[in-house]
Protein backbone atom coordinates (compact mmCIF):
# COMPACT_ATOMS: atom_id res chain seq x y z
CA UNK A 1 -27.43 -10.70 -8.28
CA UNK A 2 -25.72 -11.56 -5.20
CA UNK A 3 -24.14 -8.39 -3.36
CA UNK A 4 -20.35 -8.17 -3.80
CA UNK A 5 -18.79 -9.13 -0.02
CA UNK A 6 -15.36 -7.83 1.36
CA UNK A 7 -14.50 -11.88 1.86
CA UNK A 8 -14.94 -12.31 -2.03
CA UNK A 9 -11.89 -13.37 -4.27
CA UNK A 10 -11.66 -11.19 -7.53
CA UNK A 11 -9.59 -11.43 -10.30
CA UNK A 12 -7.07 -8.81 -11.45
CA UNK A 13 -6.07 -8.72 -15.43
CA UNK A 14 -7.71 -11.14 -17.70
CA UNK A 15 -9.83 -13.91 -17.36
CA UNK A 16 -7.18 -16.21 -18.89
CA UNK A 17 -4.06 -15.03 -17.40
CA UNK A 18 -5.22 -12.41 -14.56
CA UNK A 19 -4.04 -12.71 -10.86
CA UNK A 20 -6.35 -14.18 -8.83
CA UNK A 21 -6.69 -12.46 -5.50
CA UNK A 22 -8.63 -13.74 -2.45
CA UNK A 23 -10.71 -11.12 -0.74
CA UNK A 24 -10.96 -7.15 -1.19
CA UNK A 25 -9.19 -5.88 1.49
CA UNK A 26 -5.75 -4.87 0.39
CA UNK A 27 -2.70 -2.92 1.99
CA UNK A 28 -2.05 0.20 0.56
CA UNK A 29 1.27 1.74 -0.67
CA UNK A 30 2.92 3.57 2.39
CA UNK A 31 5.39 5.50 1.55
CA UNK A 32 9.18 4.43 3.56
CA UNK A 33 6.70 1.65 5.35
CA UNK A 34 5.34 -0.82 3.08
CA UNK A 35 8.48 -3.73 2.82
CA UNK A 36 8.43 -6.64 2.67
CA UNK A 37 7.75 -7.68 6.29
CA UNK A 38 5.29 -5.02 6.93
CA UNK A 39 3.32 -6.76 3.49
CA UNK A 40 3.91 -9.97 5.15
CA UNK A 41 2.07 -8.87 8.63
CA UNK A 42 -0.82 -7.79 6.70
CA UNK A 43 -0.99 -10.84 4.88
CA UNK A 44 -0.47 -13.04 8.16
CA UNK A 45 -3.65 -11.53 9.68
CA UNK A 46 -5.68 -11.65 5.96
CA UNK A 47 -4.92 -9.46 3.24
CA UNK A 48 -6.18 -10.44 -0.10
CA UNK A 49 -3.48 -8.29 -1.82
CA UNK A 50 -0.45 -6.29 -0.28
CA UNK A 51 1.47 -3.57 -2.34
CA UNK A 52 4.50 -2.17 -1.91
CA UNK A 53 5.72 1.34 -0.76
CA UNK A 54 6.35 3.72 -3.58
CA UNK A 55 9.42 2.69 -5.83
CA UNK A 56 11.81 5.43 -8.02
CA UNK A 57 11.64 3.87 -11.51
CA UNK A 58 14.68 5.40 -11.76
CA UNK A 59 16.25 3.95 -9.24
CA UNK A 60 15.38 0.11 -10.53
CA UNK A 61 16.62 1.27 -13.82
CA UNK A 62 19.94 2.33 -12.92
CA UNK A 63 20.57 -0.86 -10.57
CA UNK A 64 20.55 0.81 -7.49
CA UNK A 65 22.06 -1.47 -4.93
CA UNK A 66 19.95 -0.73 -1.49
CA UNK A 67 17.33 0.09 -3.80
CA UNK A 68 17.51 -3.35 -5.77
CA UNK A 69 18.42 -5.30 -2.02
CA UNK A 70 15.63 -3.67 -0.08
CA UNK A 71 12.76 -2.69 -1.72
CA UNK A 72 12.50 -5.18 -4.28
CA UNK A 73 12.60 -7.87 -1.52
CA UNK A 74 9.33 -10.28 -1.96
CA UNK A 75 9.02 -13.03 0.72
CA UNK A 76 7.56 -16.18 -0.85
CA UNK A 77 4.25 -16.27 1.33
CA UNK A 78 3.76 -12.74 0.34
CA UNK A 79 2.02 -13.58 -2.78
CA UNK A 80 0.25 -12.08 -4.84
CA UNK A 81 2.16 -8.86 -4.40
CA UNK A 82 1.89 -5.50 -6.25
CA UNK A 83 5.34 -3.08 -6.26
CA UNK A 84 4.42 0.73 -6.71
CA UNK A 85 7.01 2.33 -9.14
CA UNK A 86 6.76 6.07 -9.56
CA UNK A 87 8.79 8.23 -12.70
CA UNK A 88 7.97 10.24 -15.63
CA UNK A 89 10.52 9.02 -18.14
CA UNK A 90 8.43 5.84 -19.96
CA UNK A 91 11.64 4.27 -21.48
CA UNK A 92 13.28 4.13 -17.92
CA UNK A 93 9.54 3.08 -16.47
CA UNK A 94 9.54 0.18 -18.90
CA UNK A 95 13.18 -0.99 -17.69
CA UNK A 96 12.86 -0.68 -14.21
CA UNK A 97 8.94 -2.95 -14.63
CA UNK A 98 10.77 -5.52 -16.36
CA UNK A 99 13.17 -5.58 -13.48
CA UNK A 100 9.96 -5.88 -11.38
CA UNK A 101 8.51 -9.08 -13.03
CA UNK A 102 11.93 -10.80 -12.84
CA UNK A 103 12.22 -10.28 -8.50
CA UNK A 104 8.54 -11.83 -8.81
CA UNK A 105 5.71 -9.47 -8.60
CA UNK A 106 2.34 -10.21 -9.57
CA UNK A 107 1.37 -6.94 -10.34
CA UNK A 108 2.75 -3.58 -11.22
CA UNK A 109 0.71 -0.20 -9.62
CA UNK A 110 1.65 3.35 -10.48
CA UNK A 111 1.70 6.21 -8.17
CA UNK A 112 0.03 8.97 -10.16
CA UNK A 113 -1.46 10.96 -6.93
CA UNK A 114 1.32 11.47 -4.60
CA UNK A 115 1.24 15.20 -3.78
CA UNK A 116 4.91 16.02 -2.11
CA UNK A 117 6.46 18.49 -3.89
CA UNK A 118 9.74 16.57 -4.27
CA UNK A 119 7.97 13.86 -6.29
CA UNK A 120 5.74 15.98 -8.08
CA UNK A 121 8.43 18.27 -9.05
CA UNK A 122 10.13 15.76 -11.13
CA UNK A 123 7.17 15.34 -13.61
CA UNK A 124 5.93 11.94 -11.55
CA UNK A 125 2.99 11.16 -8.83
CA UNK A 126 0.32 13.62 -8.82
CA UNK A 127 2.06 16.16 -11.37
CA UNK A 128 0.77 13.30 -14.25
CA UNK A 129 -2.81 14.71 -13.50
CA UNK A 130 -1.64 17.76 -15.69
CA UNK A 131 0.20 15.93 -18.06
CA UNK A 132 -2.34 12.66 -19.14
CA UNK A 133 -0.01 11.80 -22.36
CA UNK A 134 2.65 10.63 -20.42
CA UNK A 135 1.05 9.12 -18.19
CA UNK A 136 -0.79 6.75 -20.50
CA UNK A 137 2.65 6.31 -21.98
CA UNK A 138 4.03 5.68 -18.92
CA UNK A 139 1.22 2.72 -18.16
CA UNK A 140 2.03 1.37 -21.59
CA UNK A 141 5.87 1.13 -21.05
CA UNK A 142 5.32 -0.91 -17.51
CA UNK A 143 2.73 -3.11 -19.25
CA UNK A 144 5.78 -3.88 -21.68
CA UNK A 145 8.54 -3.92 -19.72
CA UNK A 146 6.86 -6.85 -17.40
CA UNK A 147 4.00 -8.82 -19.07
CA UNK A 148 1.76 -8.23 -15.60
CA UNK A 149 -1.10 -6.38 -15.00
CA UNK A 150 -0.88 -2.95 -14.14
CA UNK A 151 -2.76 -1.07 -11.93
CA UNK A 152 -2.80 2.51 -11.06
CA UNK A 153 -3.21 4.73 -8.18
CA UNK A 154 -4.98 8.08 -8.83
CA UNK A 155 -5.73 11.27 -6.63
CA UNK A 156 -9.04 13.26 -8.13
CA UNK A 157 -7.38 16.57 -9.20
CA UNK A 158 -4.60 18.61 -8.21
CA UNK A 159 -7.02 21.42 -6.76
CA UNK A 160 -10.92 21.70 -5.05
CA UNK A 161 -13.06 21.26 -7.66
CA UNK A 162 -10.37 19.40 -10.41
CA UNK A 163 -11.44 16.10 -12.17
CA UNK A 164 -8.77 15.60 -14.09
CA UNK A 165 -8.37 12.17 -12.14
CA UNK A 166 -11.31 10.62 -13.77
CA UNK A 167 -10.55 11.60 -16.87
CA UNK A 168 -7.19 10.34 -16.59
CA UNK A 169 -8.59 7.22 -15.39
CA UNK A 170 -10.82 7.08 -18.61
CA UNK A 171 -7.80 7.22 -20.65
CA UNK A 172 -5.76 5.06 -18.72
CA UNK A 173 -8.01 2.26 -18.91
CA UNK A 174 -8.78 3.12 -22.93
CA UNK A 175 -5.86 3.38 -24.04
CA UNK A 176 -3.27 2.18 -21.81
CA UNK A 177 -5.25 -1.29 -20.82
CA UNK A 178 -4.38 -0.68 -17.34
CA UNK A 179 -6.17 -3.64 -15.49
CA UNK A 180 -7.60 -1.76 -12.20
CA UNK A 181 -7.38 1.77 -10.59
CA UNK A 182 -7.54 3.08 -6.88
CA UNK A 183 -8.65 6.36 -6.24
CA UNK A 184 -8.35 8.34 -3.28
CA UNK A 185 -11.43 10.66 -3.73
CA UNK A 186 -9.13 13.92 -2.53
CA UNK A 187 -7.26 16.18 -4.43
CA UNK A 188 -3.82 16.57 -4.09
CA UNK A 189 -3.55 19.85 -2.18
CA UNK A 190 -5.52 18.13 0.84
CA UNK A 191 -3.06 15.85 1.22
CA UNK A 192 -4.32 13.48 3.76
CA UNK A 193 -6.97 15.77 5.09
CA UNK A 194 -10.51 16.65 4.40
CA UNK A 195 -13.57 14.82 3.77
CA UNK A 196 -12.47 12.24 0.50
CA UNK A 197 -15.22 12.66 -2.35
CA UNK A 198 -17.22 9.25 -2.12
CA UNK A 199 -20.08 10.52 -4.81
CA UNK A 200 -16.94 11.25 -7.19
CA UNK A 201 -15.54 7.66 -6.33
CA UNK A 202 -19.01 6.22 -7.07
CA UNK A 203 -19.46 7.86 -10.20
CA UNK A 204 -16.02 6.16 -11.38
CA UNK A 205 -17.06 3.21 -10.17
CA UNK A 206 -20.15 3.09 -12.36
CA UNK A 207 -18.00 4.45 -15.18
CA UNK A 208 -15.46 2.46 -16.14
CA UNK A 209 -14.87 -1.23 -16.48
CA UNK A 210 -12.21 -2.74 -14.63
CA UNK A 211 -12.28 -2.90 -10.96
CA UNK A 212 -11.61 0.33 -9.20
CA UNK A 213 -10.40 0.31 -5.40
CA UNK A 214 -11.04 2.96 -2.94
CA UNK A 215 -8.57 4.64 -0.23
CA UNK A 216 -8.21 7.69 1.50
CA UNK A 217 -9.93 8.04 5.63
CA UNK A 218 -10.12 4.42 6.27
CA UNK A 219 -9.02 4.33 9.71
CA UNK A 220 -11.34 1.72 11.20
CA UNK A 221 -13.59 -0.80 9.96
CA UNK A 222 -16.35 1.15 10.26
CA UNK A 223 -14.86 3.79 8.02
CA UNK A 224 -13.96 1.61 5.38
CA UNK A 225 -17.13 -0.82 5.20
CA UNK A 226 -19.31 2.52 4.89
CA UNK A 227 -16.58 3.39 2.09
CA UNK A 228 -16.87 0.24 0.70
CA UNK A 229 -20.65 0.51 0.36
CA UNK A 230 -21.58 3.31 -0.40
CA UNK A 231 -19.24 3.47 -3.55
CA UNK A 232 -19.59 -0.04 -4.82
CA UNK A 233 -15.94 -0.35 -5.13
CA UNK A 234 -14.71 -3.37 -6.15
CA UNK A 235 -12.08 -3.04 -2.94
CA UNK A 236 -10.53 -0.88 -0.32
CA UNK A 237 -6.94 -0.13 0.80
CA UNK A 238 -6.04 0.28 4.56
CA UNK A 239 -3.26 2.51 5.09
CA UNK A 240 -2.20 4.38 7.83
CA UNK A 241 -5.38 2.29 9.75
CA UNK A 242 -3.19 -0.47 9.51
CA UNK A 243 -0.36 0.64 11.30
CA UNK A 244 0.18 -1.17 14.64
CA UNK A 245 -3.02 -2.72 14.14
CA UNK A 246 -2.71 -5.44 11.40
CA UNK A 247 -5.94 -7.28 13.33
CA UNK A 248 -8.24 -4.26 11.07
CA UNK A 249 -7.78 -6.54 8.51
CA UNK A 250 -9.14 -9.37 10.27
CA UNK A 251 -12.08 -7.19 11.62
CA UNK A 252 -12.98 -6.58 8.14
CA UNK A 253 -13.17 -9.82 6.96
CA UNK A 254 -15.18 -11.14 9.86
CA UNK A 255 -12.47 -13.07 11.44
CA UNK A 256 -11.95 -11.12 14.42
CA UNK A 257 -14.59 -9.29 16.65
CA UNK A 258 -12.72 -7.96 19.68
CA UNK A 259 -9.97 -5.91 19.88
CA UNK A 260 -6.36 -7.19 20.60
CA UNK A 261 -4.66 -8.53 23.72
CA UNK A 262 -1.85 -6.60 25.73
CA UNK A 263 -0.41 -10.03 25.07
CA UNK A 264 -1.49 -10.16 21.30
CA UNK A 265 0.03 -6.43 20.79
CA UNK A 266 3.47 -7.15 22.60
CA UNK A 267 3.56 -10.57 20.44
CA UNK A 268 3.47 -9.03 17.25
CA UNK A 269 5.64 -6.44 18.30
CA UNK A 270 8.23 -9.23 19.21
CA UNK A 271 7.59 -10.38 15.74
CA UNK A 272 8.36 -6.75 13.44
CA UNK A 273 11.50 -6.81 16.30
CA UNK A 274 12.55 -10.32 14.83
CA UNK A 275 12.02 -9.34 10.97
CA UNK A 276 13.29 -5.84 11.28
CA UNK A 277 16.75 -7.41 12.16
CA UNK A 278 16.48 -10.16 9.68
CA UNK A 279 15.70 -6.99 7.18
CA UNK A 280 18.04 -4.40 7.95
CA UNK A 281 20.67 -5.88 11.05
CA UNK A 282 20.36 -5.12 14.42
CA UNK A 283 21.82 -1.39 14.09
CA UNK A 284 19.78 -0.12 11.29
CA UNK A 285 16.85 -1.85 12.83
CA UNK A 286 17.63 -0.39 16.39
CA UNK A 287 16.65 3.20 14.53
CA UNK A 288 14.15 1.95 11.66
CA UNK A 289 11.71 0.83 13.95
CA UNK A 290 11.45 3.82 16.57
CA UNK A 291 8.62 5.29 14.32
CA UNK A 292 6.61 1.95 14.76
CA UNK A 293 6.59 1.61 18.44
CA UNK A 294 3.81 4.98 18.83
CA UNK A 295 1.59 2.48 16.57
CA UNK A 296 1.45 -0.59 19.55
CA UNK A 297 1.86 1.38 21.93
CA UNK A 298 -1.06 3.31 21.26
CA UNK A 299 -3.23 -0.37 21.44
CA UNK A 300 -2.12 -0.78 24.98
CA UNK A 301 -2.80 2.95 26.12
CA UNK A 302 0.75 3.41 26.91
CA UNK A 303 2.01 6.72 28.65
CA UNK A 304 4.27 9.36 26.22
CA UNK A 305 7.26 7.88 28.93
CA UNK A 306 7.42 4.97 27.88
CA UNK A 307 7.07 5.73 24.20
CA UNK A 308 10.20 7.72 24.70
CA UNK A 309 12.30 4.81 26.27
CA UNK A 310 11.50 2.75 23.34
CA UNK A 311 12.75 5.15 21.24
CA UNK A 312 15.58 6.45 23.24
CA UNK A 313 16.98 2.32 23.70
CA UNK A 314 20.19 1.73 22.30
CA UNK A 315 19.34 -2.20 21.74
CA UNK A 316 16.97 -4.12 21.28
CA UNK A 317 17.72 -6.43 23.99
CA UNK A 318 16.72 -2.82 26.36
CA UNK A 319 13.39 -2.74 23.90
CA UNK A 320 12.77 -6.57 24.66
CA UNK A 321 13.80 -6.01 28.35
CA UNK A 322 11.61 -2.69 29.18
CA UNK A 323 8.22 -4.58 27.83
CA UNK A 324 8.56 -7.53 29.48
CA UNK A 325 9.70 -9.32 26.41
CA UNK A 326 12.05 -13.20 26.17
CA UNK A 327 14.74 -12.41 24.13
CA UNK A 328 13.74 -13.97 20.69
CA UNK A 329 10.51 -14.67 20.97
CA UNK A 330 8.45 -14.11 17.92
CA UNK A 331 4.88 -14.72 16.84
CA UNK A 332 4.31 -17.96 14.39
């Protein structure tokens, strides 16, 4: 048998009806990040699959206006797209996935691993690892509500040592029908630190029998071809790797082999400028987008002084003007 490539499309759901998807590299959920330009940029330089940042069920349900405007935005070259809901209630879960389908997704994932208290506290993310009932309930109600595959994204356990992810994941898949899983291969308590559990990964892998995806470390290309690898995973997600550097995808997938440009950087900088306003206006975008300028600016080995400028400029016309920048310009 041929070995499974990074560049090889896949097929999420059934044979008959599943979404086909193009490669293996994916963007990963990022929490208060992952809209629908930032999707877009990672689909512009090669993602097979982009998903969304983490949704409130609850939210959807109840018709939340900024909620419903914002984060439920899909851009038509997006495609195919996966939005992240998170809750514990599964009548509200199926509501707000129906909701889902109709603004267009292809796919609906489930945070059941994020560790911040505030989440967790409510019954959802990585709290479900303790309660496995509802979550299988929960995957059943957003298989109902939207007629798509769902997917879901698992931590291993809530403490060293805990498996209660794969075990969850056993169910999930048994009972629930969930189509795919991702697993990041650390328990909740590590948050994002720590060496993930590949061997733990693997074993899932082997295990069960829809595709599982692996996240968690993948920084660099390096770090997630090794992860790729050595679990056999049927994907991987890029996360915070991705961040200012949309070309990892590209490295990945063979289509790039040097690092970007000054020029390249600034360009695609230009271009999250133009999208940001078309997204939020230029005021809310003037403050949205001084957390992403540490992420380019990193790529040209800018100084902390001019990192503060950026973020300190009360336009983006001083942005545009400090970096050398035509007004306007934007990246095809």
């Amino acid at each position: 048998m041929a070995k499974t490539k990074l560049t090889d499309g896949w097929r999420l759901g059934s044979a008959d009806d599943g979404v086909p998807i193009p490669n293996r590299v994916v963007l990963a959920p990022l929490a208060g990040i992952g809209n629908w330009f930032v999707r877009l940029q990672a689909k512009r330089h090669g993602a097979g699959l982009v998903v969304s940042e983490m949704v409130s069920s609850f939210a959807v349900h109840y018709r939340n206006e900024k909620t419903c405007r914002e984060l439920l935005r899909i851009h038509p070259d997006e495609h195919p797209v996966s939005i992240q809901l998170f809750g514990h209630d599964p009548y509200v879960m199926e509501s707000a996935a129906e909701t889902v389908a109709a603004a267009g997704a292809d796919v609906i994932d489930l945070n059941m691993g994020c560790p911040v208290p505030k989440v967790c506290k409510t019954g959802a993310g990585a709290a479900l690892l303790d309660d496995p009932d509802r979550a299988v309930a929960l995957a059943r109600a957003a298989a109902r509500g939207s007629g798509l595959p769902v997917t879901v994204k698992l931590r291993s356990g809530q403490r060293p040592g805990e498996r209660k992810g794969v075990s969850l994941a056993s169910r999930l898949v048994e009972e629930a029908g969930v189509a795919g899983l991702c697993i990041h291969p650390r328990h909740a308590s590590q948050r994002h630190s720590g060496a993930p559990d590949y061997e733990l990964a693997r074993a899932l892998v082997d295990e069960l029998p829809v595709p599982v995806l692996i996240s968690g470390g993948l920084h660099t290309a390096a770090q997630a071809s090794a992860a790729f690898e050595r679990t056999g995973a049927a994907g991987v997600l890029l996360a915070r790797g991705s961040l200012g550097n949309p070309w990892l995808f590209e490295e990945l997938l063979g289509t790039r082999e040097h690092a970007p440009t000054r020029e390249e950087v600034l360009g695609e900088l230009d271009w999250v400028i133009d999208r940001a306003i078309e997204h939020l206006g230029e005021d809310r975008a003037t403050r949205y987008l001084r957390k992403f300028y540490p992420w380019y600016l990193e790529r040209i080995d800018a100084d902390r002084s001019l990192q503060a400028e950026l973020q300190q400029a009360p336009t983006f016309a001083a942005v545009r003007a400090r970096l050398g920048l035509a007004e306007a310009a934007c990246v095809a």
